[in-house]
Protein backbone atom coordinates (compact mmCIF):
# COMPACT_ATOMS: atom_id res chain seq x y z
CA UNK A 1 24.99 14.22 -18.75
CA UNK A 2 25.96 10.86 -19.33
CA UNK A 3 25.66 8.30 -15.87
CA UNK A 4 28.98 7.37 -14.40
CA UNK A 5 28.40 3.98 -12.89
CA UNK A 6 32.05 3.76 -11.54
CA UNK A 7 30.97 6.85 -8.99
CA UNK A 8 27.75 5.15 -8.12
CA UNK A 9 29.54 2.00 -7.56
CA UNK A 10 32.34 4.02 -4.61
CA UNK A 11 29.42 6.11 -3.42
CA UNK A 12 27.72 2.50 -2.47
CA UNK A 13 30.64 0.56 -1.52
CA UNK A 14 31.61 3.84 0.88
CA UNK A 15 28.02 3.79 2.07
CA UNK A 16 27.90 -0.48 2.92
CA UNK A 17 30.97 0.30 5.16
CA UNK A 18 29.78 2.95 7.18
CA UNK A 19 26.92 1.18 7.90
CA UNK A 20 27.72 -2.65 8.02
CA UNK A 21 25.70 -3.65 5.21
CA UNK A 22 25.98 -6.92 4.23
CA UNK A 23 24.74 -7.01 0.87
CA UNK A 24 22.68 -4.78 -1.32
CA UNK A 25 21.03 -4.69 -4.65
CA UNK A 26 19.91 -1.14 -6.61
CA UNK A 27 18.52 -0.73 -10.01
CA UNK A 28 18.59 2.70 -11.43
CA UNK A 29 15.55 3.70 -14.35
CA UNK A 30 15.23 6.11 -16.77
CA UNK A 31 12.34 6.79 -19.12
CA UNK A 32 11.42 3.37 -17.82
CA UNK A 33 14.48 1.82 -18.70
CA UNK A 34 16.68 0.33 -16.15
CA UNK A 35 20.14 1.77 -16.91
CA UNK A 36 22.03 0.30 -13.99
CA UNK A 37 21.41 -3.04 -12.02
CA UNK A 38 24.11 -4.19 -9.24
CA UNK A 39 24.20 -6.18 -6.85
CA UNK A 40 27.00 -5.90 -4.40
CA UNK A 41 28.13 -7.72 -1.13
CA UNK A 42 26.55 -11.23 0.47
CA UNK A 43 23.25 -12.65 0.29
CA UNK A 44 23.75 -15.03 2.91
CA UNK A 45 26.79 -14.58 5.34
CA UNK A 46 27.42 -17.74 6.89
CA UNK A 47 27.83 -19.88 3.20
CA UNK A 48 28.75 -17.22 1.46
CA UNK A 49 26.35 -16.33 -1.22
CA UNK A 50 26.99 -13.39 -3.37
CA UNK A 51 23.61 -10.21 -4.24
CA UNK A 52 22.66 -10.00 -7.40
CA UNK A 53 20.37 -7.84 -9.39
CA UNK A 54 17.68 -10.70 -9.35
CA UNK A 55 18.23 -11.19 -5.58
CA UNK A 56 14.70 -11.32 -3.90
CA UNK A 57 14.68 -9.69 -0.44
CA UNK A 58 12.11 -9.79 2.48
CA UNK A 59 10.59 -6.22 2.38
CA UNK A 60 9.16 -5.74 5.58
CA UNK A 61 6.76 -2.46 5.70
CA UNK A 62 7.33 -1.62 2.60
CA UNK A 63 4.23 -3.80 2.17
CA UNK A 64 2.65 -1.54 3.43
CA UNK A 65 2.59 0.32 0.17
CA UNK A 66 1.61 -2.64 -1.67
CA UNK A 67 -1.44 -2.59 0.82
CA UNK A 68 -2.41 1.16 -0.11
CA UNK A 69 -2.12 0.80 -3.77
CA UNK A 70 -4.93 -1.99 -3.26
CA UNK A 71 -7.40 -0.02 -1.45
CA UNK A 72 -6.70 2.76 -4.03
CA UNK A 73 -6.76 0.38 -6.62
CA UNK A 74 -10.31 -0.56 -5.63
CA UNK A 75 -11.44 2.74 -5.38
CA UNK A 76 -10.53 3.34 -9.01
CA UNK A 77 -12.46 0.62 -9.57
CA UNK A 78 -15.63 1.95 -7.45
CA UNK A 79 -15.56 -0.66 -5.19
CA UNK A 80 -14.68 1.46 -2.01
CA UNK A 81 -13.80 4.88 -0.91
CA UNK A 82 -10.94 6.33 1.13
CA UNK A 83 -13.75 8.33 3.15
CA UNK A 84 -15.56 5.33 3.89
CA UNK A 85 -16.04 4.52 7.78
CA UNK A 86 -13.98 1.66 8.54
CA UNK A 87 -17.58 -0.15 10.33
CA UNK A 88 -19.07 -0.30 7.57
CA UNK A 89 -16.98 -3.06 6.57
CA UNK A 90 -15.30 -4.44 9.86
CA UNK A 91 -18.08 -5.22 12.30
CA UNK A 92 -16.08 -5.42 15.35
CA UNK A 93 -14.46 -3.15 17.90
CA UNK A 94 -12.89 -0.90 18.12
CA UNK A 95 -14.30 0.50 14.80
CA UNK A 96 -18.10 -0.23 15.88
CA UNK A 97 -17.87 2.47 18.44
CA UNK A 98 -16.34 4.89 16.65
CA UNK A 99 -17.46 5.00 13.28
CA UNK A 100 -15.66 8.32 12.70
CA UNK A 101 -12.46 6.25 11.99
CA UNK A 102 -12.21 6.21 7.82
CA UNK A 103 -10.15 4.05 5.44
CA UNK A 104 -7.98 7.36 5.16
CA UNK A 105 -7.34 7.47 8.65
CA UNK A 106 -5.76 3.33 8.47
CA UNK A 107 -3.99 4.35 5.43
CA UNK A 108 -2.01 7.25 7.21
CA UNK A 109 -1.74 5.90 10.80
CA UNK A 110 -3.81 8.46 12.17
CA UNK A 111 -6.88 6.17 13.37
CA UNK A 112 -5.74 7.13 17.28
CA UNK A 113 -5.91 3.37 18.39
CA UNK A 114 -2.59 2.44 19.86
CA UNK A 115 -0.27 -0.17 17.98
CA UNK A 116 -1.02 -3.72 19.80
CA UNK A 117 1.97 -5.07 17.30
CA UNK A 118 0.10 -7.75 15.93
CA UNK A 119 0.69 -8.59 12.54
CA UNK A 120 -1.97 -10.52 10.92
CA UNK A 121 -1.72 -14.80 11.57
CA UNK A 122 1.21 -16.31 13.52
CA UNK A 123 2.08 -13.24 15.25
CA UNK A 124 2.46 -11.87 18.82
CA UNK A 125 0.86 -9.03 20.69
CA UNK A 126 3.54 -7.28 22.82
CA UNK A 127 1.78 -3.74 23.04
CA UNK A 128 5.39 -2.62 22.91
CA UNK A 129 6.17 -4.25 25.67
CA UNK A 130 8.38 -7.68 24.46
CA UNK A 131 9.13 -9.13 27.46
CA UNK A 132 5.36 -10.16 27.93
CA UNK A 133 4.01 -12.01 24.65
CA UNK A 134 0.55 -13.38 23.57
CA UNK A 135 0.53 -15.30 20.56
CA UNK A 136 -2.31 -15.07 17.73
CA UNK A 137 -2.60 -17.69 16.34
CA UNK A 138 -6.07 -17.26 14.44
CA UNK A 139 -7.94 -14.18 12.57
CA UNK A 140 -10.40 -14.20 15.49
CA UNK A 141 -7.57 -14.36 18.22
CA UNK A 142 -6.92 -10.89 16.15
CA UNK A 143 -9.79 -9.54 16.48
CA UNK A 144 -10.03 -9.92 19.84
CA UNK A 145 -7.03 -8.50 21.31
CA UNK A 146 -7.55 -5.51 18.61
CA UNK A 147 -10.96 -4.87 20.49
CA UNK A 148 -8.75 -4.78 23.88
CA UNK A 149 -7.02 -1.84 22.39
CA UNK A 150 -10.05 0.36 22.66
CA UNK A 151 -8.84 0.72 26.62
CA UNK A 152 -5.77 2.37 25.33
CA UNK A 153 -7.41 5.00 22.99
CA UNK A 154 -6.04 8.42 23.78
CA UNK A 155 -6.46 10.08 20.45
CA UNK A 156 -9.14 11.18 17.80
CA UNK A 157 -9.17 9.83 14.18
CA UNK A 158 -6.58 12.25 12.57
CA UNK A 159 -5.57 14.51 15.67
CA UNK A 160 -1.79 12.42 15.87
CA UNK A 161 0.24 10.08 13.42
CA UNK A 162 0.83 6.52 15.26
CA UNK A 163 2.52 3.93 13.49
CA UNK A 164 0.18 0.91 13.32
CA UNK A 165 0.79 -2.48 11.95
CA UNK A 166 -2.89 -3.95 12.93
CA UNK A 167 -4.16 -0.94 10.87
CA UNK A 168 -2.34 -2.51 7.83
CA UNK A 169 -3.96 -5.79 8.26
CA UNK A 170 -7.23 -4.67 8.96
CA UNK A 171 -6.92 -2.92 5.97
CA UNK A 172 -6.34 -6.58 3.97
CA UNK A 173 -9.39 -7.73 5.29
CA UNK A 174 -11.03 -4.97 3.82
CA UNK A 175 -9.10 -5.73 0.39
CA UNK A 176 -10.24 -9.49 0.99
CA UNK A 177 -14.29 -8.34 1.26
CA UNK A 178 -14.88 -5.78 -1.31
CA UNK A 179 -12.93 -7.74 -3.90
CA UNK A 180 -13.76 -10.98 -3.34
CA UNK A 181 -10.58 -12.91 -3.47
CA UNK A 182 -7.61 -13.57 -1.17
CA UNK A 183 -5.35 -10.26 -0.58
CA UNK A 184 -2.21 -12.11 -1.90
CA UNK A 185 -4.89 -12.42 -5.38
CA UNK A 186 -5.31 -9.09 -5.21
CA UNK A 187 -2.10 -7.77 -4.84
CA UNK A 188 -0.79 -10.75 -7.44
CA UNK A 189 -3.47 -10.10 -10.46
CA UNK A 190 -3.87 -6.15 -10.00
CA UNK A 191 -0.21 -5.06 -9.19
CA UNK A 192 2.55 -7.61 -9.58
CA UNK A 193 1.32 -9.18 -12.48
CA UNK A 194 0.10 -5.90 -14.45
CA UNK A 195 4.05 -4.23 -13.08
CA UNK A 196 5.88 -6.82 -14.74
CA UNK A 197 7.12 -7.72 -11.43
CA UNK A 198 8.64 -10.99 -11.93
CA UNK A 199 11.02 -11.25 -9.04
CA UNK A 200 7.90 -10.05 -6.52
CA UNK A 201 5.89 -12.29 -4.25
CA UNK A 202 3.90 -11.15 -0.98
CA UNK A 203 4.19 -14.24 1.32
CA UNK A 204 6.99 -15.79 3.12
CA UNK A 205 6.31 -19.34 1.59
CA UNK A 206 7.02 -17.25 -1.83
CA UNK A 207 10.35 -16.06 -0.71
CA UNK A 208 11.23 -19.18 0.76
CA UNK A 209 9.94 -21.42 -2.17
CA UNK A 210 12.50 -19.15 -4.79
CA UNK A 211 12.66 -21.42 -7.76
CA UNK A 212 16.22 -19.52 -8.24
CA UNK A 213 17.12 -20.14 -4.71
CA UNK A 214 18.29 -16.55 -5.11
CA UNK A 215 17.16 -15.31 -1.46
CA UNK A 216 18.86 -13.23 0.83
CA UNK A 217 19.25 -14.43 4.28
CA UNK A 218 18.41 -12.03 7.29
């Protein structure tokens, strides 16, 4: 069946007006191979910059998967184990307590401590609630508010799914200790680098310091 690009092309221009997209970029592989690489619409609205294939976007969660093929990477390599309490390596609440709570349980959401929205450095705590924010401004300003969350525990380690960004970041500083270098390293040396991802980073001052200036704008 030979791949009709012209069809792909309507299908995404039909789908970017339904749903106000700006600008998109999609690569389509076979065997490997990419077959198709587009970009369509703007990059930056206000001067007018056009996608391209090379286009480098902020990702947001999808990080997040970045983050798990670490911690599996690592176990490949030994170093760690999915089943592993989370105390063993984070020596702080709310893990201390409950040393029930495994890497698996981080890695699927299901640790049953409540979402603080944190984000690692530079980041706010809202606990959902953005109209009251506490800024965290240090890895131990993390750690502390994280510990607050063990007033809000309502669940046991795998009884419900909660969608946790601390998790996520606790789970970096467990990448950080059992391999010995900086997450970004990690991520850098055992997935980017290995990929072939050329037009990757992990860190805002990446994105923003594009040699190519090829960024999109959000």
């Amino acid at each position: 069946m030979t791949f009709q690009s012209d069809k792909l092309d309507k299908l995404i221009r039909t789908q970017m007006r339904k749903r106000n997209t700006p600008g998109l970029a999609i690569s389509v592989l076979k065997d490997g191979d990419a077959i198709y690489s587009k970009g369509f619409g703007l990059r930056n609205l206000k001067q007018f910059k056009t996608m391209n294939a090379d286009t480098m976007m902020g990702i947001g969660s999808i990080s997040k998967s970045f983050t798990a093929f670490a911690v599996m990477k690592l176990q490949e390599m030994g170093k760690l184990s999915i089943d592993d309490s989370v105390s063993s390596y984070l020596a702080f609440e709310p893990f201390l307590s409950r040393p029930d709570i495994t890497l698996k349980h981080l890695l699927s959401h299901s640790s049953g401590i409540p979402s603080t929205d944190a984000g690692r450095l530079d980041s706010t705590f809202a606990f959902n609630d953005f109209s009251r924010i506490y800024p965290a401004t240090s890895r131990d300003d993390f750690i502390a508010h994280l510990a607050d969350a063990s007033d809000f525990i309502m669940f046991k380690p795998g009884e419900k799914f909660f969608y946790n960004n601390d998790m996520y970041s606790c789970l970096s500083f467990i990448i950080e200790q059992v391999s010995g270098m900086s997450f970004t390293d990690f991520v850098q040396q055992e997935i980017l680098d290995p990929l072939g991802m050329e037009r990757a980073v992990y860190t805002q001052k990446g994105l923003d310091e594009d040699p190519d200036n090829n960024v999109m704008t959000g």
